[in-house]
Protein backbone atom coordinates (compact mmCIF):
# COMPACT_ATOMS: atom_id res chain seq x y z
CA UNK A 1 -29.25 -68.60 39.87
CA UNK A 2 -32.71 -67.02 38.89
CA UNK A 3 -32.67 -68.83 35.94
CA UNK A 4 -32.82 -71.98 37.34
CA UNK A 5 -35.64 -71.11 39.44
CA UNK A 6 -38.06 -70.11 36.35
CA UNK A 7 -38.80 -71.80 33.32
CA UNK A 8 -37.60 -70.39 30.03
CA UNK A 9 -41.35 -69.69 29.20
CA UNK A 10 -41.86 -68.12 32.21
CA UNK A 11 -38.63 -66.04 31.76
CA UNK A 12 -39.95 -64.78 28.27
CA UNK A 13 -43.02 -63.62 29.87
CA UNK A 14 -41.55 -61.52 32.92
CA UNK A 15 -38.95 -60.10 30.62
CA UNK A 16 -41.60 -58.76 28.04
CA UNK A 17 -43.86 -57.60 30.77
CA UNK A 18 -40.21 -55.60 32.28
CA UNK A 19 -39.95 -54.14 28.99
CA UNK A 20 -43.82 -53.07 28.35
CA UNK A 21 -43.72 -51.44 31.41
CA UNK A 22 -40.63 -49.37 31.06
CA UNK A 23 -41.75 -48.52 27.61
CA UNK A 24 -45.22 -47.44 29.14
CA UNK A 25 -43.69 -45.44 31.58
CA UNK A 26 -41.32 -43.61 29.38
CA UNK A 27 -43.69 -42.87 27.07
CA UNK A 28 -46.26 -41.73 30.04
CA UNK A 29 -42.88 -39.54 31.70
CA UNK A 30 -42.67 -37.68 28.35
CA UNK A 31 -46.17 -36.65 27.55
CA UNK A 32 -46.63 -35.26 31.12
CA UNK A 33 -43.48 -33.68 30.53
CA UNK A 34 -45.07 -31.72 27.90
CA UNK A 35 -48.30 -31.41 29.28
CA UNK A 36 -46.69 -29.81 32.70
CA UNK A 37 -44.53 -27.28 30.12
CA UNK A 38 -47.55 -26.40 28.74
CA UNK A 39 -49.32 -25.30 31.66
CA UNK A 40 -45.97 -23.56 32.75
CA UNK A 41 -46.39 -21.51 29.20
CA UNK A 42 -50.13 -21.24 29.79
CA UNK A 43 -49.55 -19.50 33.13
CA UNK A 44 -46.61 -17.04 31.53
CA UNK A 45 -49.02 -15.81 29.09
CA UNK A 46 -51.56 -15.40 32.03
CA UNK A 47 -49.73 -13.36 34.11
CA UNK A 48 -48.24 -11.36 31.22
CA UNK A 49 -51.58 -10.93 29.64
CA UNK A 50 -53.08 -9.42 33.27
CA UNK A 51 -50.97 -6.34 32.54
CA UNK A 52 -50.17 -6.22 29.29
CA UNK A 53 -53.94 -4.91 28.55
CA UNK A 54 -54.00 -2.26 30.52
CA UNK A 55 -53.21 1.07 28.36
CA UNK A 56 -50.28 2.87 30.54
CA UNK A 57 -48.20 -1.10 29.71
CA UNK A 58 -49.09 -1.01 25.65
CA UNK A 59 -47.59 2.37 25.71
CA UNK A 60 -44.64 2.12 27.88
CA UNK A 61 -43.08 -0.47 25.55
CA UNK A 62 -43.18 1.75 22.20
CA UNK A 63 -42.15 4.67 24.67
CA UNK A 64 -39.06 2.93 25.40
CA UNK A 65 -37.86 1.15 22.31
CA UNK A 66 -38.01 4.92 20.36
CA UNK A 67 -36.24 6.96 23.26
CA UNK A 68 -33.28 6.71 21.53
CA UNK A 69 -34.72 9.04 19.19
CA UNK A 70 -35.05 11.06 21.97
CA UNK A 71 -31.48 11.05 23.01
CA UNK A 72 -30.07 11.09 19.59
CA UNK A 73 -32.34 13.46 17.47
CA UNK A 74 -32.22 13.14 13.73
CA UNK A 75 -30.52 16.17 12.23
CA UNK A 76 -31.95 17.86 8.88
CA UNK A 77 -29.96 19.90 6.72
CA UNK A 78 -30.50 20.83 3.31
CA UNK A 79 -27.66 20.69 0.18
CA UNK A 80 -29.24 22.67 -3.19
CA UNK A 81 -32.63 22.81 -1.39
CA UNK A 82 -33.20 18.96 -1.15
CA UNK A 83 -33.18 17.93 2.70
CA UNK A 84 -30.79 15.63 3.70
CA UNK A 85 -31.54 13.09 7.29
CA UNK A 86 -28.48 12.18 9.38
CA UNK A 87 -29.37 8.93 11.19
């Protein structure tokens, strides 16, 4: 029915103008889409970074990654004189 209505040439035209514009707007959905994830990042690292300097929050880190060391102690004996390490 819609066909009838518009001339072939005129057809052409609307249907590449349909396509540029869904082509423009995916295209323009994507790079926001990355733009808005990395502002997201940006502001991660932000609010990380406003703690992460302070001395007590370097520390704490290291603290707790080795406190299994604290829990489990190495044990040193020694066989012939030569010390031996039990992990």
């Amino acid at each position: 029915m819609l066909t009838a209505l518009i001339s072939p040439e005129k057809m052409e035209a609307l249907a590449k103008h349909l396509n540029f514009g869904s082509a423009a707007s995916w295209y323009a959905y994507h790079i926001g889409y990355l733009a808005i994830m990395g502002l997201i990042k940006l502001s991660i690292l932000a609010f990380y970074l406003s703690f992460a300097t302070h001395r007590t929050f370097r520390i704490l880190p290291f603290n707790v990654l080795n406190s299994h060391r604290m829990r489990f102690p190495r044990q040193y004996f020694k066989i012939d004189g030569l010390p031996i390490v039990l992990i």
